[in-house]
Protein backbone atom coordinates (compact mmCIF):
# COMPACT_ATOMS: atom_id res chain seq x y z
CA UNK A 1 -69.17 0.88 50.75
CA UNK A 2 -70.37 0.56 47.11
CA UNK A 3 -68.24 2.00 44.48
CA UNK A 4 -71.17 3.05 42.27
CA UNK A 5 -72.79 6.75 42.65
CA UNK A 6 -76.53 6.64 42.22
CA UNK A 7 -77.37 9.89 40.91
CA UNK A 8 -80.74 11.56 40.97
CA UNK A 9 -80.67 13.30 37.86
CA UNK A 10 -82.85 16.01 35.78
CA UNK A 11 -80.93 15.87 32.46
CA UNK A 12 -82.68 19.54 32.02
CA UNK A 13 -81.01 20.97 34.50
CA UNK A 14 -77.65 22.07 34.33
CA UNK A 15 -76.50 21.53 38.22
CA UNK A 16 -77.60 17.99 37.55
CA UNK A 17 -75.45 18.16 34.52
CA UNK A 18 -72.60 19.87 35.75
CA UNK A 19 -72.86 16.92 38.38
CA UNK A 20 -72.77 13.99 36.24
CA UNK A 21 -69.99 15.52 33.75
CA UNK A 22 -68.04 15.71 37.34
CA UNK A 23 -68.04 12.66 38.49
CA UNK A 24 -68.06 10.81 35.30
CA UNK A 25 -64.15 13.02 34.49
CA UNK A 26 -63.34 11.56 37.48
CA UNK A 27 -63.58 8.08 36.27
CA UNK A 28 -66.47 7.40 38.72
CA UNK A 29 -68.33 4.22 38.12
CA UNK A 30 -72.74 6.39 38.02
CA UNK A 31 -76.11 5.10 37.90
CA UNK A 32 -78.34 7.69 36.50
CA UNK A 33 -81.62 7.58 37.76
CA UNK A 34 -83.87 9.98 35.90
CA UNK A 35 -85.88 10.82 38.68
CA UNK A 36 -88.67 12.44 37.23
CA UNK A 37 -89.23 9.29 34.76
CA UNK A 38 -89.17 6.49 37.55
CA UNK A 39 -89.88 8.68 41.31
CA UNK A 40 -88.37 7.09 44.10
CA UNK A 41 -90.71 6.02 46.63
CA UNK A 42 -91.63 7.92 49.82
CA UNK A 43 -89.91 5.24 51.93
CA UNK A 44 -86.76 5.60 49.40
CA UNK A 45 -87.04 9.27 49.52
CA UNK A 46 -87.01 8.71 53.63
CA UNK A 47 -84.06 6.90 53.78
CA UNK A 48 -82.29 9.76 51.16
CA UNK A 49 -83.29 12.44 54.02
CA UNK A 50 -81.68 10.36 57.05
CA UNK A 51 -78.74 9.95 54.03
CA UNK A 52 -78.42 13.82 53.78
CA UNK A 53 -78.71 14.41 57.40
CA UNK A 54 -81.29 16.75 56.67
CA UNK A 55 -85.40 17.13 57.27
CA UNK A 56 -87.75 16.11 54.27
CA UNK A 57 -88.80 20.00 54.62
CA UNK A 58 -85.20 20.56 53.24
CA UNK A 59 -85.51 18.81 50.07
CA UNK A 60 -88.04 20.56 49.08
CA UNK A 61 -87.76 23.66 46.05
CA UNK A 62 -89.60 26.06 46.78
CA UNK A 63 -89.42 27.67 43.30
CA UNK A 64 -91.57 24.94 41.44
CA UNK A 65 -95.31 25.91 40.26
CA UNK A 66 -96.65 23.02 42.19
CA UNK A 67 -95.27 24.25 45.32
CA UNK A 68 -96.12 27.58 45.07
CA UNK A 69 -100.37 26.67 44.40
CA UNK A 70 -100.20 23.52 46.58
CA UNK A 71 -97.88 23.89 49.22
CA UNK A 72 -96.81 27.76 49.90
CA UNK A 73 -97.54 29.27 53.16
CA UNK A 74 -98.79 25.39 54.95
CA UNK A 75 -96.30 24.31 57.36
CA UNK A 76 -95.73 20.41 56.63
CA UNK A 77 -94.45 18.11 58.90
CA UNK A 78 -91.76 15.48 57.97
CA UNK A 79 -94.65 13.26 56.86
CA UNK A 80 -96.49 15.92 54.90
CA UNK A 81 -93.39 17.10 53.32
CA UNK A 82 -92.83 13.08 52.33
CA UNK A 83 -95.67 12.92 50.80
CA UNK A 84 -95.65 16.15 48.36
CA UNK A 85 -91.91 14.58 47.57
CA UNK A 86 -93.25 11.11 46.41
CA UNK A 87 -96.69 13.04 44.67
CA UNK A 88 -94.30 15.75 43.36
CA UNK A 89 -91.04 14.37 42.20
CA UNK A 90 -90.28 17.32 40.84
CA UNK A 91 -90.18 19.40 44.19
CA UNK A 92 -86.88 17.28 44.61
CA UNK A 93 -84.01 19.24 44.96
CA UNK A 94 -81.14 17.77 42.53
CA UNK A 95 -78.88 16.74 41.95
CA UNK A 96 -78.67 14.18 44.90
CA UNK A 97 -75.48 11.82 44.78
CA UNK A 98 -75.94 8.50 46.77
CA UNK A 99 -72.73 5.99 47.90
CA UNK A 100 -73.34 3.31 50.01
CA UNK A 101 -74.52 4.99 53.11
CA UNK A 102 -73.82 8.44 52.31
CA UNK A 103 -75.58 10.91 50.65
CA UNK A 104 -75.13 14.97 49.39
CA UNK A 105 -77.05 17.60 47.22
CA UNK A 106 -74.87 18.57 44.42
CA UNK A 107 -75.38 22.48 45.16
CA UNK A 108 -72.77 23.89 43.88
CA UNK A 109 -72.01 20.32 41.67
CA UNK A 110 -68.72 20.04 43.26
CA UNK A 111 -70.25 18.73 46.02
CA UNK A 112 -70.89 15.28 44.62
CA UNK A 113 -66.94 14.53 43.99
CA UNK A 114 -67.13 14.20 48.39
CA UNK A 115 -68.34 11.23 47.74
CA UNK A 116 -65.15 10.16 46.19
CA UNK A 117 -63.13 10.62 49.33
């Protein structure tokens, strides 16, 4: 397993934040990756998902504008629900912590330091 964290990080919000203060006071060796500023790819953001253990559906905030004129009341499949991810980074929920093979959504932000275990 890799030492580093990757972490998918808004540096506006302050879960993501929270996050990254976290695991960097634990001496944790993190590479940021400003999500919004350089989007993963749809077949990166697939491989997150199986990371998660969750469906793309899941990853999804509902709370966004684009979401709520584009999206709201359409049922989208795990390839529809890709897609708006990699069109829409910002319908990504974050923070998202990534070591080696395993993956978790820092919500509450405490939920990243499992990845130190």
């Amino acid at each position: 397993m890799s030492d580093t964290i990757t972490l998918l990080h808004n540096p506006r919000c302050s879960k993501s934040r929270a996050a990254l203060a976290l695991l960097q006071d634990a001496g944790a060796d993190v590479s940021v990756l400003l999500y919004l500023d350089t989007p993963p790819s749809r077949d990166t953001l697939a491989r997150i998902v199986a990371q998660l253990g969750i469906t793309p559906d899941a990853l999804i905030r509902r709370g966004e504008d684009i979401f709520k004129t584009d999206y709201q009341g359409k049922t989208l499949d795990a390839d529809a629900a890709l897609d708006a991810l990699a069109a829409h980074p910002k319908l990504i929920e974050r923070p998202i912590a990534i070591r080696g093979e395993r993956a978790v959504i820092g919500r509450p932000p405490e939920k990243v330091l499992e990845l130190l275990d």
